[in-house]
C-alpha atoms as a PDB file:
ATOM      1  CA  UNK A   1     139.746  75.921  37.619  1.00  0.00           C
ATOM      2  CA  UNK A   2     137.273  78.895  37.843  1.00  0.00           C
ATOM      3  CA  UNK A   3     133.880  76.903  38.311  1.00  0.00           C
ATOM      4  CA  UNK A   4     132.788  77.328  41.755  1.00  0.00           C
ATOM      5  CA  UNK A   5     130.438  74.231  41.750  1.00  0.00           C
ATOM      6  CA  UNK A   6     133.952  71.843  41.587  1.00  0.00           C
ATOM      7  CA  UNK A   7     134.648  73.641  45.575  1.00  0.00           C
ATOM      8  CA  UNK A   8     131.169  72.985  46.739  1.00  0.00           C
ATOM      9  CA  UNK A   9     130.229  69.240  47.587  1.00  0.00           C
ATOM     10  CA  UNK A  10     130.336  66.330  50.372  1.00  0.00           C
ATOM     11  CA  UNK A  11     133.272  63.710  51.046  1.00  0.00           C
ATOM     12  CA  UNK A  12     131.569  60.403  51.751  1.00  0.00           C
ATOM     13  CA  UNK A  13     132.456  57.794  53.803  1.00  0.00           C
ATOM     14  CA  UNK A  14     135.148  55.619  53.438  1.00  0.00           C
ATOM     15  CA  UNK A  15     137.371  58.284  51.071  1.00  0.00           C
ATOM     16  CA  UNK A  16     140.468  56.678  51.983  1.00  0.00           C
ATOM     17  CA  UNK A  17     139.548  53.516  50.231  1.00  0.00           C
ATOM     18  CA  UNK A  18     137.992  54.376  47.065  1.00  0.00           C
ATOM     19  CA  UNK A  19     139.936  55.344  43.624  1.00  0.00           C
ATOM     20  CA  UNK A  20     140.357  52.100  42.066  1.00  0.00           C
ATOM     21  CA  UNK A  21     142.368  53.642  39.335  1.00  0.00           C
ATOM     22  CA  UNK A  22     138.833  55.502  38.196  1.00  0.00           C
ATOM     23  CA  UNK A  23     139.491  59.145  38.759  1.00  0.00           C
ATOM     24  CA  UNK A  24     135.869  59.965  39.515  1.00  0.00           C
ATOM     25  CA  UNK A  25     135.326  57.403  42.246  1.00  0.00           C
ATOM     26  CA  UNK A  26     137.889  59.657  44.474  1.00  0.00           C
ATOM     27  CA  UNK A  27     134.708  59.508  47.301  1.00  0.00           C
ATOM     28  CA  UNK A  28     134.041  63.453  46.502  1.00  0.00           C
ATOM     29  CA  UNK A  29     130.752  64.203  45.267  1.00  0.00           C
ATOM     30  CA  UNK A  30     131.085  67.851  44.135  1.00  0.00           C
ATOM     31  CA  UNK A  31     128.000  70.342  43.216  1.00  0.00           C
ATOM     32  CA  UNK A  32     129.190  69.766  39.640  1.00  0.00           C
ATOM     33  CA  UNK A  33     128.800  66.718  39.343  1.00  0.00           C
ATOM     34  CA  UNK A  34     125.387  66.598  41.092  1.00  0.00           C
ATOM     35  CA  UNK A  35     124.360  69.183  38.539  1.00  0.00           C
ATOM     36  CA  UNK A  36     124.236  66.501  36.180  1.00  0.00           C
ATOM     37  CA  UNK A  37     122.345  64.432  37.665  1.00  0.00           C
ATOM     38  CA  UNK A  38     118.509  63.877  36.498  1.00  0.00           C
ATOM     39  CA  UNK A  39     116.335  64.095  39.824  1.00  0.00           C
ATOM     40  CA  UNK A  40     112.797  65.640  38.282  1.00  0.00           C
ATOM     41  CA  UNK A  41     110.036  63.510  40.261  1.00  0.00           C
ATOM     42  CA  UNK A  42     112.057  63.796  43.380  1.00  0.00           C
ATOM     43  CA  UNK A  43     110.358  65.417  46.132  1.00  0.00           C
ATOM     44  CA  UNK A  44     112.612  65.923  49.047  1.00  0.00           C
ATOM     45  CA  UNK A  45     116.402  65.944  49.080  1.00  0.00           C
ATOM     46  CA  UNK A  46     117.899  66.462  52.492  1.00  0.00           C
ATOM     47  CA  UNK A  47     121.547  67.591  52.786  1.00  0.00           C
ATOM     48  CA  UNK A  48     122.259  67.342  56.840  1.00  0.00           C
ATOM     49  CA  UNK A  49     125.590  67.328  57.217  1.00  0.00           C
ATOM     50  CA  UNK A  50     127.035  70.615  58.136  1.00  0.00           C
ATOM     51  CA  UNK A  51     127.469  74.086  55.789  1.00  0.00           C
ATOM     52  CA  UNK A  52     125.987  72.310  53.078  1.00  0.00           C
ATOM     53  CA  UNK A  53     123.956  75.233  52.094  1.00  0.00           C
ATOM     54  CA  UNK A  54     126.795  76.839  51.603  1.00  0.00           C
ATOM     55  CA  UNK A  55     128.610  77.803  48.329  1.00  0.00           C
ATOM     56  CA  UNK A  56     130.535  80.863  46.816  1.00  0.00           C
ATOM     57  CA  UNK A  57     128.427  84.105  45.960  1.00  0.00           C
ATOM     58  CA  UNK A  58     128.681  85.225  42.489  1.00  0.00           C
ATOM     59  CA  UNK A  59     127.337  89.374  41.776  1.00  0.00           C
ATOM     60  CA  UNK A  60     124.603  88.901  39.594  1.00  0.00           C
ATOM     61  CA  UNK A  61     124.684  84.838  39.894  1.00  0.00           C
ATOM     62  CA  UNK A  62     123.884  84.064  43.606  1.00  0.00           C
ATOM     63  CA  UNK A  63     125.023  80.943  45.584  1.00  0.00           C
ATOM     64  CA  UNK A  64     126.801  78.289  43.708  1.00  0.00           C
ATOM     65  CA  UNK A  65     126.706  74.950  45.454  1.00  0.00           C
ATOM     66  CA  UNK A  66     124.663  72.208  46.580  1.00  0.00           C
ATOM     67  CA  UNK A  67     121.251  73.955  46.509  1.00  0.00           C
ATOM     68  CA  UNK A  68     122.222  75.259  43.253  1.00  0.00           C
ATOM     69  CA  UNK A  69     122.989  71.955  42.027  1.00  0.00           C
ATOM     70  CA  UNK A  70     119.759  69.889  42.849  1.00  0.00           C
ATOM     71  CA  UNK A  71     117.638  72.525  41.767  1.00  0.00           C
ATOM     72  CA  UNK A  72     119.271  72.217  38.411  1.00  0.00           C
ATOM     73  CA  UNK A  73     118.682  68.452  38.619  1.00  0.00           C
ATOM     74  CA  UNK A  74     114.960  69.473  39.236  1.00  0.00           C
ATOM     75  CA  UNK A  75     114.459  67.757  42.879  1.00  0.00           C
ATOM     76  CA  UNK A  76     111.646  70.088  44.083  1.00  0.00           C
ATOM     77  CA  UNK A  77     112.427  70.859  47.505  1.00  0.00           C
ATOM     78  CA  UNK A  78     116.157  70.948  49.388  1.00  0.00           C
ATOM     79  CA  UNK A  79     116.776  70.583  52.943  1.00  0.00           C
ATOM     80  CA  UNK A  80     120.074  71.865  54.331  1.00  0.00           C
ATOM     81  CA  UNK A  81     122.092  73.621  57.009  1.00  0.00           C
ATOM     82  CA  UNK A  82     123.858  77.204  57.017  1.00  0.00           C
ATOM     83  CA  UNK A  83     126.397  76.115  59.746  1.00  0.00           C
ATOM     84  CA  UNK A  84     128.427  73.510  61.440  1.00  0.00           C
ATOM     85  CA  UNK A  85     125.633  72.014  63.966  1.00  0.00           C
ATOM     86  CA  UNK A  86     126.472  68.970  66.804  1.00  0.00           C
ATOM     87  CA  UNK A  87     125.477  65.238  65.383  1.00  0.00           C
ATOM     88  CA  UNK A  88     123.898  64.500  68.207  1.00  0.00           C
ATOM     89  CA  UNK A  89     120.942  67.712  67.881  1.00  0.00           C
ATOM     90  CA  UNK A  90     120.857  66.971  63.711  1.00  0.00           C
ATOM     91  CA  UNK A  91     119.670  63.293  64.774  1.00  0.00           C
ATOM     92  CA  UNK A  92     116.772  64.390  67.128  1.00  0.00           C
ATOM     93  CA  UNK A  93     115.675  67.625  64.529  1.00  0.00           C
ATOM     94  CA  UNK A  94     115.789  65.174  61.408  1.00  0.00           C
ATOM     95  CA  UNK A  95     114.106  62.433  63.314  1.00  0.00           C
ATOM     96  CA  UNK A  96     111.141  64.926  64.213  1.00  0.00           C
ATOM     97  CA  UNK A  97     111.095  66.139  61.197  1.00  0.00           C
ATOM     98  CA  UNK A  98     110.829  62.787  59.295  1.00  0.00           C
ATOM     99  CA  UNK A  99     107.853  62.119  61.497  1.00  0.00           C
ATOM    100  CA  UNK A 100     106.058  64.888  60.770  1.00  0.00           C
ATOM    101  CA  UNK A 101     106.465  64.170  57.051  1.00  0.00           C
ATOM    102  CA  UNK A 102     105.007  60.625  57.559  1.00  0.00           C
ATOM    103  CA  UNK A 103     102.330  62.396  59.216  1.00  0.00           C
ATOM    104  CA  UNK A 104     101.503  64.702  56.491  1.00  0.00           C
ATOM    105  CA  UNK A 105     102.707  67.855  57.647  1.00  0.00           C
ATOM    106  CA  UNK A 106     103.742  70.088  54.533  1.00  0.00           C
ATOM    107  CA  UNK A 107     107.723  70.365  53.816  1.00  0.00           C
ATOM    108  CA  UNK A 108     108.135  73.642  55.384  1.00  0.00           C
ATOM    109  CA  UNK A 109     105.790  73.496  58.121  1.00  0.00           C
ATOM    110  CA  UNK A 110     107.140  70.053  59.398  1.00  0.00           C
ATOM    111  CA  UNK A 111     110.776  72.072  60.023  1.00  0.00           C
ATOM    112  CA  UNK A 112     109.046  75.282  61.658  1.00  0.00           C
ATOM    113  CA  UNK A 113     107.444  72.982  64.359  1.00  0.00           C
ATOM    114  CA  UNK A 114     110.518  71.170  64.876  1.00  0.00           C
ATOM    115  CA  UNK A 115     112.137  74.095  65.340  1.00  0.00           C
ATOM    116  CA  UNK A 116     109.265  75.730  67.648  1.00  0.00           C
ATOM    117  CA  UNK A 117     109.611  72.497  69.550  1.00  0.00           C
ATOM    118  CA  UNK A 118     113.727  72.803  70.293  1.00  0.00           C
ATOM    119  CA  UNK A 119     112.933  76.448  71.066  1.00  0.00           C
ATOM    120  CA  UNK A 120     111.035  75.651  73.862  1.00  0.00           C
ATOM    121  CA  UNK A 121     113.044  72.616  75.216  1.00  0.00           C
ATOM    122  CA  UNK A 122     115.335  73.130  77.809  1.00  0.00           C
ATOM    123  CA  UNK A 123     118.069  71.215  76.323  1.00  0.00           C
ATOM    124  CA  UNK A 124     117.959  73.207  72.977  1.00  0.00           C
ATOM    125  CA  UNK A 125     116.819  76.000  72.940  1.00  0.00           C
ATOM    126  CA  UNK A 126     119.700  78.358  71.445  1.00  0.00           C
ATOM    127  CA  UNK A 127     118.776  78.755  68.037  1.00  0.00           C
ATOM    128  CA  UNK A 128     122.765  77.361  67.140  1.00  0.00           C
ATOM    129  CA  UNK A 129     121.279  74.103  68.161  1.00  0.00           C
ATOM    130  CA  UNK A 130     118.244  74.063  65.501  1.00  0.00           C
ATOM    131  CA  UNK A 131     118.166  77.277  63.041  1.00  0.00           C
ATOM    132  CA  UNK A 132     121.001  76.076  61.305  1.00  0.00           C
ATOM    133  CA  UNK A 133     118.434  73.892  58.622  1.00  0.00           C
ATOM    134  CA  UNK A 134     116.201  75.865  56.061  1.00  0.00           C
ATOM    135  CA  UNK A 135     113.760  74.521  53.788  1.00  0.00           C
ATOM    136  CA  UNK A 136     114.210  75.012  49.929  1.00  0.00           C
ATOM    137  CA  UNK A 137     111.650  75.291  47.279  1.00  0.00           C
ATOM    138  CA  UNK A 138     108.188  73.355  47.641  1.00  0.00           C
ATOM    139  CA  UNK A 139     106.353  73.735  50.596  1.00  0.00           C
ATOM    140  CA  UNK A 140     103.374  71.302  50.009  1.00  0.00           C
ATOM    141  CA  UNK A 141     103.292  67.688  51.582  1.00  0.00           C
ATOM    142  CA  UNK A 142     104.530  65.083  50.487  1.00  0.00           C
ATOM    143  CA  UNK A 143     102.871  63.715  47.512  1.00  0.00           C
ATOM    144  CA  UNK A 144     103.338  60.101  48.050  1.00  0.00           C
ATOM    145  CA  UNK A 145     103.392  58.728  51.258  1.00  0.00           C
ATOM    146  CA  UNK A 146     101.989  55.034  50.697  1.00  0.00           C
ATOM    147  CA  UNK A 147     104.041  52.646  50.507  1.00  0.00           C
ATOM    148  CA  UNK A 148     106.828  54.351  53.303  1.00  0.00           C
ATOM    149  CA  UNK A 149     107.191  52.754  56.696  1.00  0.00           C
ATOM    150  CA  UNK A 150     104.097  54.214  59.167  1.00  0.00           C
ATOM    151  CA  UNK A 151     107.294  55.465  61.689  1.00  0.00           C
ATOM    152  CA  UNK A 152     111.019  55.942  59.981  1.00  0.00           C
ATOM    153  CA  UNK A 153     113.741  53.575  61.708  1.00  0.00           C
ATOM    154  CA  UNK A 154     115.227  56.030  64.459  1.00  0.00           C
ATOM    155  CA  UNK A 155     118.091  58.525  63.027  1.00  0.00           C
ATOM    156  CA  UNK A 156     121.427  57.104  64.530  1.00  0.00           C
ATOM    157  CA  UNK A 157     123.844  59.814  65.212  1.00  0.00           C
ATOM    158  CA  UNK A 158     127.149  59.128  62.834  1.00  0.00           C
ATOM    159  CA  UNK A 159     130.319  60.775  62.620  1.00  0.00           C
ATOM    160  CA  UNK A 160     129.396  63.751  60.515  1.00  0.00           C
ATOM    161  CA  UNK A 161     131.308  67.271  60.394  1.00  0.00           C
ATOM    162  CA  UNK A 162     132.112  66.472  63.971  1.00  0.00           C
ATOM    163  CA  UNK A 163     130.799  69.432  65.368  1.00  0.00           C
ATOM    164  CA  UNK A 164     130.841  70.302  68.881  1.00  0.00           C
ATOM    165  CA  UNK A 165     129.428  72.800  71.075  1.00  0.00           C
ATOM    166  CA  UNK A 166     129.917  74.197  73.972  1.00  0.00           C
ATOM    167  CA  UNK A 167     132.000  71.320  77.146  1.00  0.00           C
ATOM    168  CA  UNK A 168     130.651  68.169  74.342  1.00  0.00           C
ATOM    169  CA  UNK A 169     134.255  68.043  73.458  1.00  0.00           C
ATOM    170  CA  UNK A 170     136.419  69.121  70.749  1.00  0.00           C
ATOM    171  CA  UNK A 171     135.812  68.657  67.007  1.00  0.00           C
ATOM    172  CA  UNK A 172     137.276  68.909  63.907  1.00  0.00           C
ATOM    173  CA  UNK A 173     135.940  71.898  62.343  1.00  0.00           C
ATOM    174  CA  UNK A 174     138.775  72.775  60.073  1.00  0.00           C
ATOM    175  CA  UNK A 175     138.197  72.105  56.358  1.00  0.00           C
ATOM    176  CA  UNK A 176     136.624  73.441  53.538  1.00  0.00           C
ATOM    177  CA  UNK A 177     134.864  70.998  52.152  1.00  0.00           C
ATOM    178  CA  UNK A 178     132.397  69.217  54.014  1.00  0.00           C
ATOM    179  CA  UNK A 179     132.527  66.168  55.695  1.00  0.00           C
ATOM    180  CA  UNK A 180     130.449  63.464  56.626  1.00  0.00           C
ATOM    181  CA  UNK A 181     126.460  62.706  55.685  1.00  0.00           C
ATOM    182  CA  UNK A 182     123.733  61.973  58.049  1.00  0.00           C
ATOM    183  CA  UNK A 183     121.508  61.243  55.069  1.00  0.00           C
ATOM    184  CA  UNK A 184     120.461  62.589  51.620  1.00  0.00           C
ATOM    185  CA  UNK A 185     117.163  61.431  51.522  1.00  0.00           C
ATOM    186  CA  UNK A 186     115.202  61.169  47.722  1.00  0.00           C
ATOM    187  CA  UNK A 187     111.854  60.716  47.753  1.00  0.00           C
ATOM    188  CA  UNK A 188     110.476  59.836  44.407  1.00  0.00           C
ATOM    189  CA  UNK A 189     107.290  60.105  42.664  1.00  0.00           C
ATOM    190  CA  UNK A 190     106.158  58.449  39.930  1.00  0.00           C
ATOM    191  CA  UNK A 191     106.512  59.398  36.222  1.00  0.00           C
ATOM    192  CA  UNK A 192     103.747  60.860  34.292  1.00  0.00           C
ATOM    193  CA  UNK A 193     103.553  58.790  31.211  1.00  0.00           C
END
């Protein structure tokens, strides 16, 4: 198989238990398949768990993976991280980040203060900790806010790539593909008619 978008792509939770005789429900959601998914109207998709802007370089192609693939399904703006980064620190940055949404902040901007803000803490200030997430394509607000909660339930740290840093204990950080998913996020706008 030569198409790099089958080696890009998340395992979800609970991949032990799925394949009930269907070959695609094997709990691997590749870059492929995402490709054919139809996501125009969607405003925000964030991709937390580790490397998942990652993909293989092509001369003359660029990146193939993830990013690749939800631009092709026409979400307007991806969020996602260059490098393996603890569960614990992804939590806090996506629950500041979330809140600054809510609040109106633009796409872009809402990451850049979040990441201004763990510069300056004492806990997190090494940019391994927060300057692993970029922000992809629109940069605007939000266009529909109404309607979402006025504060997002708290981001509970799960079991994601398992990264760890420094004495917070050893991970698993072999493996190509990526494991785990804090969240992939979709927010939707309506259709013009």
């Amino acid at each position: 198989l030569d198409n790099p978008m089958l080696y890009s792509g998340l395992e979800l939770a609970g991949i032990g238990r799925m394949n009930h005789g269907d070959p695609a429900d094997d709990g691997r959601l590749t870059a492929y398949e995402v490709s054919g998914w139809d996501l125009r109207g969607t405003e925000l998709v964030v991709l937390s768990a580790c490397s998942t802007g990652l993909g293989e370089v092509r001369a003359g192609e660029g990146v193939f993976g993830l990013r690749r693939a939800f631009v092709m399904t026409g979400a307007q703006t991806q969020v996602m991280s260059l490098w393996k980064i603890s569960d614990n620190v992804t939590a806090t940055l996506m629950d500041a980040y979330y809140r600054r949404l809510l609040a109106g902040h633009g796409r872009a901007d809402a990451m850049r203060e979040v990441q201004l803000e763990l510069l300056h803490s004492k806990e997190h200030s090494h940019p391994r900790d927060w300057a692993a997430f970029v922000v992809v394509g629109e940069w605007r607000p939000l266009s529909r806010l109404d309607g979402l909660a006025v504060a997002p339930p708290p981001v509970e740290p799960r079991p994601g790539c398992r990264a760890s840093i420094g004495s917070q204990g050893a991970g698993d950080l072999g493996g190509s593909f990526l494991f785990g998913l804090v969240g992939i996020s979709l927010f939707r706008r309506s259709r013009r008619r």
